[in-house]
C-alpha atoms as a PDB file:
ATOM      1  CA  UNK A   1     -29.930 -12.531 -58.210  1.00  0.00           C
ATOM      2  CA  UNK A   2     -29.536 -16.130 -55.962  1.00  0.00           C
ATOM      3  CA  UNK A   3     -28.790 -18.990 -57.365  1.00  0.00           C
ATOM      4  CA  UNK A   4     -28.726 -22.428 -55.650  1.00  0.00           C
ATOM      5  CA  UNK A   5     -26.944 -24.737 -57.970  1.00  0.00           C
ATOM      6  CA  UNK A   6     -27.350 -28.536 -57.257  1.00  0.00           C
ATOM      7  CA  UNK A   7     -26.460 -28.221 -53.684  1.00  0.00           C
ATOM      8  CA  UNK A   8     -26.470 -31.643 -51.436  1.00  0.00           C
ATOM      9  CA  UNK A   9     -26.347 -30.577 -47.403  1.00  0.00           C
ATOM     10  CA  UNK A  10     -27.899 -32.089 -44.186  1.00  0.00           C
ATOM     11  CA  UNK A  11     -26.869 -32.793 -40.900  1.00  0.00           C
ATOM     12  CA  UNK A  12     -23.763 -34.810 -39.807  1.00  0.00           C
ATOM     13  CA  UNK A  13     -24.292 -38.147 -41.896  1.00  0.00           C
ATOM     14  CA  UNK A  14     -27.239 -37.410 -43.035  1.00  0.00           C
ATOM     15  CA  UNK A  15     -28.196 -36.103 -45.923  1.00  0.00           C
ATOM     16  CA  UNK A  16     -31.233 -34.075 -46.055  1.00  0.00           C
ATOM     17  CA  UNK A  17     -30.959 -32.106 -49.771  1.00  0.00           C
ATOM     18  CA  UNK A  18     -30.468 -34.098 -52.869  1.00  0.00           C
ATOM     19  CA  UNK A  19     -28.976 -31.990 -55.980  1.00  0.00           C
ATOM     20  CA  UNK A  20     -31.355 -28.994 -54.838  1.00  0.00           C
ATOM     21  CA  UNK A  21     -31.430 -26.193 -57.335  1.00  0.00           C
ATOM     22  CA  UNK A  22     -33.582 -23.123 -57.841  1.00  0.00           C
ATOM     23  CA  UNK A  23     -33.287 -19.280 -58.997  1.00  0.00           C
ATOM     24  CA  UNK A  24     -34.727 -16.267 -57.363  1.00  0.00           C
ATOM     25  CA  UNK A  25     -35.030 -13.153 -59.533  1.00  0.00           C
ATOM     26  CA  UNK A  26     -35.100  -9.372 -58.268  1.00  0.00           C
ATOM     27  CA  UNK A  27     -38.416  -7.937 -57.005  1.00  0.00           C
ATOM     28  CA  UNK A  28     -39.974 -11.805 -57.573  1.00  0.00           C
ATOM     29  CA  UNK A  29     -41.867 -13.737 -55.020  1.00  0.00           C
ATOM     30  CA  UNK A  30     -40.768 -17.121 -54.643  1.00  0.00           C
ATOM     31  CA  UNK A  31     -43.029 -19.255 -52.941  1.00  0.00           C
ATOM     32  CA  UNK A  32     -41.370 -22.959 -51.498  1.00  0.00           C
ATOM     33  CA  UNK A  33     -43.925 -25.600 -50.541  1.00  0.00           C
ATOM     34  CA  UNK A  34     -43.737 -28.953 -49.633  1.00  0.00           C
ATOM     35  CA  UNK A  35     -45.004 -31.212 -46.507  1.00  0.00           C
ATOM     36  CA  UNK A  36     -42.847 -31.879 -43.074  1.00  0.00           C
ATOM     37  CA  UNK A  37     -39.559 -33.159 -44.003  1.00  0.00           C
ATOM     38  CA  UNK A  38     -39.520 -31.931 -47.792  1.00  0.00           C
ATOM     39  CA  UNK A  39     -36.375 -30.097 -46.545  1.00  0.00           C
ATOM     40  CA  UNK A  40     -37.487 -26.654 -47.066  1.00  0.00           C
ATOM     41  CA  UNK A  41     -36.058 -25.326 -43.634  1.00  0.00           C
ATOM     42  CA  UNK A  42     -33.278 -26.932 -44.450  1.00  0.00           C
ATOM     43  CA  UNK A  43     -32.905 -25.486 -47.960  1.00  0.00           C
ATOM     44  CA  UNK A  44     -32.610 -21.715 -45.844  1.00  0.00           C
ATOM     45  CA  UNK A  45     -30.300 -22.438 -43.405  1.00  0.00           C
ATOM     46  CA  UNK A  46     -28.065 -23.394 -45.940  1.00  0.00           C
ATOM     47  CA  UNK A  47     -28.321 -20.421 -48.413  1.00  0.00           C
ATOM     48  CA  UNK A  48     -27.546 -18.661 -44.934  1.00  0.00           C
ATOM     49  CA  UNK A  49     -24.146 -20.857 -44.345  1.00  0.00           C
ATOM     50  CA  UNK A  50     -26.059 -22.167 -40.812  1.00  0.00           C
ATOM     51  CA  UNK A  51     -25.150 -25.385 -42.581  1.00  0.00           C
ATOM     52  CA  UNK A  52     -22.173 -26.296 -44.822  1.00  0.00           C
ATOM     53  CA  UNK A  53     -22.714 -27.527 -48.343  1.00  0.00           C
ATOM     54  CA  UNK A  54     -21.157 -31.450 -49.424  1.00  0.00           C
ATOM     55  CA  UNK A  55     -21.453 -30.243 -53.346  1.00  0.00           C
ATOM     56  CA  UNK A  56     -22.617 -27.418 -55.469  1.00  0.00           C
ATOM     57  CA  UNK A  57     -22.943 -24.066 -54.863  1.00  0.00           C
ATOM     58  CA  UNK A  58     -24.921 -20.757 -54.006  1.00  0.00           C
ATOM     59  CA  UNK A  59     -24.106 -17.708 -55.644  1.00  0.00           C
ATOM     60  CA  UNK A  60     -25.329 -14.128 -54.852  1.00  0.00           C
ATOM     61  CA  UNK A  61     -25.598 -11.660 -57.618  1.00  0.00           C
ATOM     62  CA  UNK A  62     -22.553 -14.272 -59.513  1.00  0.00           C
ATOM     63  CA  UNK A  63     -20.577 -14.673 -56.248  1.00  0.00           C
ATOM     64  CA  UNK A  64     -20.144 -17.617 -54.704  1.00  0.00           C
ATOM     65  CA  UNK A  65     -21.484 -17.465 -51.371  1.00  0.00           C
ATOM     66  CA  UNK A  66     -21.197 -21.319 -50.522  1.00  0.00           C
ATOM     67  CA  UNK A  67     -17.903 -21.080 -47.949  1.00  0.00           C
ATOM     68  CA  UNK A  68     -18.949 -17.887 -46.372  1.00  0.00           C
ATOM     69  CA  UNK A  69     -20.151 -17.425 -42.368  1.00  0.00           C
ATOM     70  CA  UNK A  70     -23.715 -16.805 -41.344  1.00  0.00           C
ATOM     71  CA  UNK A  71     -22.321 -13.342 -39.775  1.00  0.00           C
ATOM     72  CA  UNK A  72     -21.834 -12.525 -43.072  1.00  0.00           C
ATOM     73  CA  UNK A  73     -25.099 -12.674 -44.688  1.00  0.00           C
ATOM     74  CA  UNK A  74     -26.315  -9.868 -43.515  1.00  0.00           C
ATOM     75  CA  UNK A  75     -24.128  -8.037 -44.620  1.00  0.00           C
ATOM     76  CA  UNK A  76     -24.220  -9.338 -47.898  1.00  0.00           C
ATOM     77  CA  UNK A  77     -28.135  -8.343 -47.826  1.00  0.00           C
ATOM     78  CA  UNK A  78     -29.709 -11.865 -47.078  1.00  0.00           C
ATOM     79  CA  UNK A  79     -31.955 -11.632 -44.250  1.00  0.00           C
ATOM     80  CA  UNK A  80     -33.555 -15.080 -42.522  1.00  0.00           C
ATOM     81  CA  UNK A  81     -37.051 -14.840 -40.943  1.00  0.00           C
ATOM     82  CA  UNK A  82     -36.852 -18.445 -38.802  1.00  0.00           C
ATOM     83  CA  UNK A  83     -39.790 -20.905 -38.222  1.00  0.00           C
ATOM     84  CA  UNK A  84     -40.648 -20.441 -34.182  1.00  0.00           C
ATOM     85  CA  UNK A  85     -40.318 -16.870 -34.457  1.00  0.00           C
ATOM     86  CA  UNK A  86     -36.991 -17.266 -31.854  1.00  0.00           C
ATOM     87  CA  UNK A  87     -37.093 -13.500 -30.543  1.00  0.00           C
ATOM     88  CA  UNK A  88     -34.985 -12.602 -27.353  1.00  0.00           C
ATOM     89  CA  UNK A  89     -37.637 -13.194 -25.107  1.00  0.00           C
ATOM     90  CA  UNK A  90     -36.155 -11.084 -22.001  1.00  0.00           C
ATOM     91  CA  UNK A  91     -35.410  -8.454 -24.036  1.00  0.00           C
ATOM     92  CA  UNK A  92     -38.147  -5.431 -25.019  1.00  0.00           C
ATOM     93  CA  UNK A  93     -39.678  -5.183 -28.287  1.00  0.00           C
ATOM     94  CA  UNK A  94     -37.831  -2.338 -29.349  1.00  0.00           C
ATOM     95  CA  UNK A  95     -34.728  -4.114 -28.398  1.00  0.00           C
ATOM     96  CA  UNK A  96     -35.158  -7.034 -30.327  1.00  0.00           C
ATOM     97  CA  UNK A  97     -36.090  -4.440 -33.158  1.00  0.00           C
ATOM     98  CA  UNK A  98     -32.524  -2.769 -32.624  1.00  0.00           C
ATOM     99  CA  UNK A  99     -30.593  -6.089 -33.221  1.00  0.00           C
ATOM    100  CA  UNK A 100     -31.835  -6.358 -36.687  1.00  0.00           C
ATOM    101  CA  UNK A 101     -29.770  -3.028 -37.081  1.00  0.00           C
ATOM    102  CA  UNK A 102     -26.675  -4.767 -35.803  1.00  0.00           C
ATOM    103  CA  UNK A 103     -25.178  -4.870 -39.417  1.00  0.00           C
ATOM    104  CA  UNK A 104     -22.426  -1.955 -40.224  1.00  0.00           C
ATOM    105  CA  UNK A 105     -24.598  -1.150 -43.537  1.00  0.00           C
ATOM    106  CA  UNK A 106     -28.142  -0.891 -41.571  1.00  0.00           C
ATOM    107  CA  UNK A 107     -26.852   0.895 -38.525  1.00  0.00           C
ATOM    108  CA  UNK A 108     -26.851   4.887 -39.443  1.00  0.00           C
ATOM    109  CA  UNK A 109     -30.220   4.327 -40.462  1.00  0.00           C
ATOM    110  CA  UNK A 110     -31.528   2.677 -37.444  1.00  0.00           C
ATOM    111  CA  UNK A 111     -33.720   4.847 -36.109  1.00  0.00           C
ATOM    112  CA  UNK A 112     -35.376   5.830 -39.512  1.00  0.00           C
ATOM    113  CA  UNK A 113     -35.929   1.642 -40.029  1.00  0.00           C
ATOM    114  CA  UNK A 114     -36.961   1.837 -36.520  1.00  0.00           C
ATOM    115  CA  UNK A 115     -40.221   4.053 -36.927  1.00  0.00           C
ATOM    116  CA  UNK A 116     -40.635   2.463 -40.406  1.00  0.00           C
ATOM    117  CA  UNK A 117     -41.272  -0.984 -38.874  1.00  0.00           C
ATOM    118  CA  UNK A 118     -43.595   0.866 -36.359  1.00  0.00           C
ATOM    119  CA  UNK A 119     -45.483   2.017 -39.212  1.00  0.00           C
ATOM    120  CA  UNK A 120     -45.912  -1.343 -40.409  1.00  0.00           C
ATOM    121  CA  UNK A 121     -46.209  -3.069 -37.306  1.00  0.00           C
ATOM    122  CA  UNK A 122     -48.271  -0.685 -35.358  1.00  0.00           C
ATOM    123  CA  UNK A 123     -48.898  -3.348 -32.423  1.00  0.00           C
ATOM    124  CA  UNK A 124     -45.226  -3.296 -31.738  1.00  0.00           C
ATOM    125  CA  UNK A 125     -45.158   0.264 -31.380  1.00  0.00           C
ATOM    126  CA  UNK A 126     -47.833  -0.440 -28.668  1.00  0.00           C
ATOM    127  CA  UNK A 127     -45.636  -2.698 -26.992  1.00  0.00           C
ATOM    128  CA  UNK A 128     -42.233  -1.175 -27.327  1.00  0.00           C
ATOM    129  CA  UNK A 129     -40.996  -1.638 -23.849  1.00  0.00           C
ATOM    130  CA  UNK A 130     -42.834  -5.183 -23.450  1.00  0.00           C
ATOM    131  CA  UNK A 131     -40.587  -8.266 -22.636  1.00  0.00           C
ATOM    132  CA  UNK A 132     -40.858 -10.029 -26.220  1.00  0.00           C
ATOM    133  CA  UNK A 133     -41.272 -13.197 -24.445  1.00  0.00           C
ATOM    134  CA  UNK A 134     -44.976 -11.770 -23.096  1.00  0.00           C
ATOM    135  CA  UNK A 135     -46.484 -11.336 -26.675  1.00  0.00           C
ATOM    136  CA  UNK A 136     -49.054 -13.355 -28.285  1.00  0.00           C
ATOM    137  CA  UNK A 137     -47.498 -15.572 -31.393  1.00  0.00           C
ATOM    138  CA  UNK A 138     -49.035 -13.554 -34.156  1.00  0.00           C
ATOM    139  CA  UNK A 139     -47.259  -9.988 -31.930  1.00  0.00           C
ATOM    140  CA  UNK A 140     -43.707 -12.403 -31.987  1.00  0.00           C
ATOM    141  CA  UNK A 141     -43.920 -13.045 -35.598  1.00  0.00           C
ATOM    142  CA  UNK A 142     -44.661  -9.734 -36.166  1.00  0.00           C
ATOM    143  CA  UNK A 143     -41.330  -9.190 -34.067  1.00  0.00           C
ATOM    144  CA  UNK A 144     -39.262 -11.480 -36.114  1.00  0.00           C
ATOM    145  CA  UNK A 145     -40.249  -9.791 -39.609  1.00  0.00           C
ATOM    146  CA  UNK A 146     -39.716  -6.433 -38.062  1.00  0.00           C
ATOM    147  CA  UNK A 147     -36.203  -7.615 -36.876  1.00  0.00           C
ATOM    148  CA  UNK A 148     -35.412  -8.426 -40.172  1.00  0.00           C
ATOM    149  CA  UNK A 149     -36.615  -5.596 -41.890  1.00  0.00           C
ATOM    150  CA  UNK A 150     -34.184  -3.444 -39.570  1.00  0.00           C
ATOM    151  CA  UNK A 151     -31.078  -5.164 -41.596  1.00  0.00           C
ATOM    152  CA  UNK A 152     -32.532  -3.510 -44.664  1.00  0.00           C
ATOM    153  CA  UNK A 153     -31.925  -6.777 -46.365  1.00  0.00           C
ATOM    154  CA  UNK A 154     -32.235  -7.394 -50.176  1.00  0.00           C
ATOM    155  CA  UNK A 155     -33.714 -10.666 -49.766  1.00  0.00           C
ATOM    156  CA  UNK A 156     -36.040 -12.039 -47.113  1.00  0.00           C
ATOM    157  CA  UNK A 157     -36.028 -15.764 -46.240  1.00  0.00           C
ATOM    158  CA  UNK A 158     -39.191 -16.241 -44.919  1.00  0.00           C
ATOM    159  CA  UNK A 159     -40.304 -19.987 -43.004  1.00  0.00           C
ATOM    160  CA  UNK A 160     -43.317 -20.716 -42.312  1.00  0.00           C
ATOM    161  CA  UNK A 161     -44.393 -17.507 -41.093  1.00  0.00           C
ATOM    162  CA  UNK A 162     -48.357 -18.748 -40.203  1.00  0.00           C
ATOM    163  CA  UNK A 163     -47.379 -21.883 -38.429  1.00  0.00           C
ATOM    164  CA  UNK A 164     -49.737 -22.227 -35.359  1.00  0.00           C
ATOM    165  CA  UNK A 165     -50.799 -19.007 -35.880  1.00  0.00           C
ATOM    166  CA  UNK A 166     -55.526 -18.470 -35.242  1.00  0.00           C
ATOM    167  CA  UNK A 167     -56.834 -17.696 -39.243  1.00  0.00           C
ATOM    168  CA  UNK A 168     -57.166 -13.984 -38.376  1.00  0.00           C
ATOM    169  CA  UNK A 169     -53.744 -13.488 -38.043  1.00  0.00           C
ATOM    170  CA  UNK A 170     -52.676 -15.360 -40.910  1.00  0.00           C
ATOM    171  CA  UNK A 171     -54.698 -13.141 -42.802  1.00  0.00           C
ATOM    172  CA  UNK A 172     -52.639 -10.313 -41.145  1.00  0.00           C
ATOM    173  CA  UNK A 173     -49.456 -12.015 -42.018  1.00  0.00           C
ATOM    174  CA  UNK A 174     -50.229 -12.260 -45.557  1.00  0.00           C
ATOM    175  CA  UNK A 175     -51.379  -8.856 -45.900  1.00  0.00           C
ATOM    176  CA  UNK A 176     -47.744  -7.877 -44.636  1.00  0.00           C
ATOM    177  CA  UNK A 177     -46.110 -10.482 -47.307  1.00  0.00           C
ATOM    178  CA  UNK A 178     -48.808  -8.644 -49.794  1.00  0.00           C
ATOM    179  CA  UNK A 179     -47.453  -5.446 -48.866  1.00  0.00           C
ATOM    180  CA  UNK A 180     -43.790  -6.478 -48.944  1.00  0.00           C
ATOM    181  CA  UNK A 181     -44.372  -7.606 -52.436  1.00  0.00           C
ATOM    182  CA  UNK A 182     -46.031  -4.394 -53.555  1.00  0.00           C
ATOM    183  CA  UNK A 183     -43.143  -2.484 -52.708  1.00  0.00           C
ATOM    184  CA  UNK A 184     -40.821  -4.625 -54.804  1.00  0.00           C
ATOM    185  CA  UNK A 185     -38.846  -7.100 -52.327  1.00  0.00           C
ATOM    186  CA  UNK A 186     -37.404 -10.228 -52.967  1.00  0.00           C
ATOM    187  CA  UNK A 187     -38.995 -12.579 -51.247  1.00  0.00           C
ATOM    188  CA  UNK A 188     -38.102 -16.536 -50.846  1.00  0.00           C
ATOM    189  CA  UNK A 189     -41.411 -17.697 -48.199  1.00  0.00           C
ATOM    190  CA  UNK A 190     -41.458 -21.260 -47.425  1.00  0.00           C
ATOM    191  CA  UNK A 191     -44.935 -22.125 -46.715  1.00  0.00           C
ATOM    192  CA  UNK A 192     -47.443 -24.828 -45.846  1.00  0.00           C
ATOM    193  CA  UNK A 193     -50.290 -22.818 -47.175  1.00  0.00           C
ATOM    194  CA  UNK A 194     -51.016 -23.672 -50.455  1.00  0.00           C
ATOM    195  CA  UNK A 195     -53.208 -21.506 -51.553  1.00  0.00           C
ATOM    196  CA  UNK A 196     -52.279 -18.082 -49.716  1.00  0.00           C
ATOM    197  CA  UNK A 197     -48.779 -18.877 -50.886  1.00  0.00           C
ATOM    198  CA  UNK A 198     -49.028 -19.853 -54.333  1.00  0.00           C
ATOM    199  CA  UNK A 199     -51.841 -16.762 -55.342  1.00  0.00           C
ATOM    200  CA  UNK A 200     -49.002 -14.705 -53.622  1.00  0.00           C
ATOM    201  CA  UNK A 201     -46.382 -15.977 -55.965  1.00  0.00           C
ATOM    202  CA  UNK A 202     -44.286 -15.449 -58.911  1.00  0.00           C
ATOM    203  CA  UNK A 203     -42.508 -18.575 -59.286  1.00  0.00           C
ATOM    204  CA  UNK A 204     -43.407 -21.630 -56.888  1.00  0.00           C
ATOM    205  CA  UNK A 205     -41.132 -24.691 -55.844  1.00  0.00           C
ATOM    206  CA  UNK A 206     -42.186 -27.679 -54.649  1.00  0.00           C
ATOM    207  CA  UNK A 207     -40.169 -29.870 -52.794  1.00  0.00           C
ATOM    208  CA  UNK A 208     -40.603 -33.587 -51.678  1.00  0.00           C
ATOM    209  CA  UNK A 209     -37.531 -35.663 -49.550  1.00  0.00           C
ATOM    210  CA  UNK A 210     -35.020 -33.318 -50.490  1.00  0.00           C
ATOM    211  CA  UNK A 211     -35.780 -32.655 -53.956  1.00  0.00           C
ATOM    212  CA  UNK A 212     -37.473 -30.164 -56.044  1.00  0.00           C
ATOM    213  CA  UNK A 213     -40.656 -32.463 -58.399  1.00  0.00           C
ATOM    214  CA  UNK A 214     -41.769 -29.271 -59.613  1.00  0.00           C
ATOM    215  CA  UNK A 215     -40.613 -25.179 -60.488  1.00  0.00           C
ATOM    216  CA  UNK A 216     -43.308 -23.359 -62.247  1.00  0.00           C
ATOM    217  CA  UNK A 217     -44.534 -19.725 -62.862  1.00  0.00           C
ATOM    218  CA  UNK A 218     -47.204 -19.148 -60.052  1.00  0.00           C
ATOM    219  CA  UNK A 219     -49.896 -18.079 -62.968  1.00  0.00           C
ATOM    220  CA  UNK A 220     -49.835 -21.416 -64.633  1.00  0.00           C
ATOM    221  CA  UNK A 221     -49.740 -23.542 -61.544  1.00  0.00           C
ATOM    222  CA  UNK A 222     -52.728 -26.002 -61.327  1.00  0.00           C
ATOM    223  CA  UNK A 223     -53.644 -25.873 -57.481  1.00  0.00           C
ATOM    224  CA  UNK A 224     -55.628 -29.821 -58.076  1.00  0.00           C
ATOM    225  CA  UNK A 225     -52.490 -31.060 -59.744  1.00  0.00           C
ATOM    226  CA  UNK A 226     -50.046 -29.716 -57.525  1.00  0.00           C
ATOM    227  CA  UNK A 227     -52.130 -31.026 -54.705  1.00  0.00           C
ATOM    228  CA  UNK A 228     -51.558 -34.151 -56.320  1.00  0.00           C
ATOM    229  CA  UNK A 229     -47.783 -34.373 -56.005  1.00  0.00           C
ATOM    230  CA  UNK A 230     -47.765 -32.332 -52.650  1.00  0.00           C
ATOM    231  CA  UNK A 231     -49.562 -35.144 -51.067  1.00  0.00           C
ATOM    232  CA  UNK A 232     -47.704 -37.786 -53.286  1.00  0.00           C
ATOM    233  CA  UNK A 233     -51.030 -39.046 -54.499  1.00  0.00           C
END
């Protein structure tokens, strides 16, 4: 469904990926790990075109998606879930809800998404008219993975949705990922947390200054050994 063939990228002079590559399948969870710096952020933004590519490529169900604007992702069905959460913060909940729906494929079914992320996200339903800058972090990432739900994406990009976040919430997080899973998304999380992450999984990635040391199926990762390399020990 995406493939990310031996892509280089960074920022300016500086190169941040090194002949990256890695395949997502339909309905898997694909869980990215790696410690600050492995490039993992940097790995999204460029499968959404937020930065340009020096070589290889990233196709979409066999297209080439490599050249193409970050407008256009959406569209396309990639949605990105950002680290920082990055909501409008003077705008209400449900209005940072409604410019998920901004795409021309998501918007005649706005309001139906709309009450479907209330379902999910009951807290937000709560807080409709609330500025999103006055919720708690766990109520703005809640915000942000609403938001993107409301593009009716066929792949999330998910980074580092638990970062700073107390344990409680995390656990609420997950549960959300858990149920996202259950109902057959695609899923690409990038993720500090080893162990939520990788039980989670289908296929995990890890990365380490700008490369990918290991791709393995989830159920035959050994947590001890890939603790090991994680931590470069």
């Amino acid at each position: 469904m995406l493939k990310v063939e031996a892509i280089q990228a960074g920022y300016g002079d500086i190169n941040i990926l090194w002949d990256v590559s890695l395949s997502v399948e339909k309905g898997q969870f694909t869980t990215i790990i790696g410690t600050n710096g492995a490039g993992k952020t940097t790995l999204l933004r460029a499968i959404m075109g937020l930065i340009p590519l020096k070589t290889g490529a990233i196709r979409l169900e066999g297209t080439d998606i490599s050249r193409y604007e970050t407008w256009d992702m959406n569209e396309r069905g990639l949605c990105l879930i950002p680290e920082g959460r990055m909501v409008f913060r003077e705008m209400s909940v449900e209005e940072n809800l409604m410019m998920g729906a901004y795409p021309q494929k998501s918007r005649a079914n706005a309001k139906q998404n709309l009450e479907s992320v209330y379902a999910r996200f009951p807290r937000l339903k709560e807080r409709y008219k609330q500025l999103a800058g006055s919720l708690s972090g766990g109520e703005s990432q809640m915000l942000a993975m609403g938001r993107g739900l409301m593009s009716e994406p066929d792949i999330i990009l998910i980074d580092e949705p638990s970062l700073g976040l107390a344990p409680v919430i995390v656990n609420d997080i997950f549960d959300i990922l858990r149920g996202l899973k259950d109902e057959g998304k695609t899923i690409v999380l990038v993720e500090q947390n080893t162990h939520r992450s990788v039980e989670m999984a289908d296929h995990v990635y890890l990365m380490q200054s700008g490369k990918v040391i290991l791709s393995q199926n989830a159920a035959d990762v050994d947590l001890d050994a890939l603790h090991d390399l994680y931590f470069a020990r």
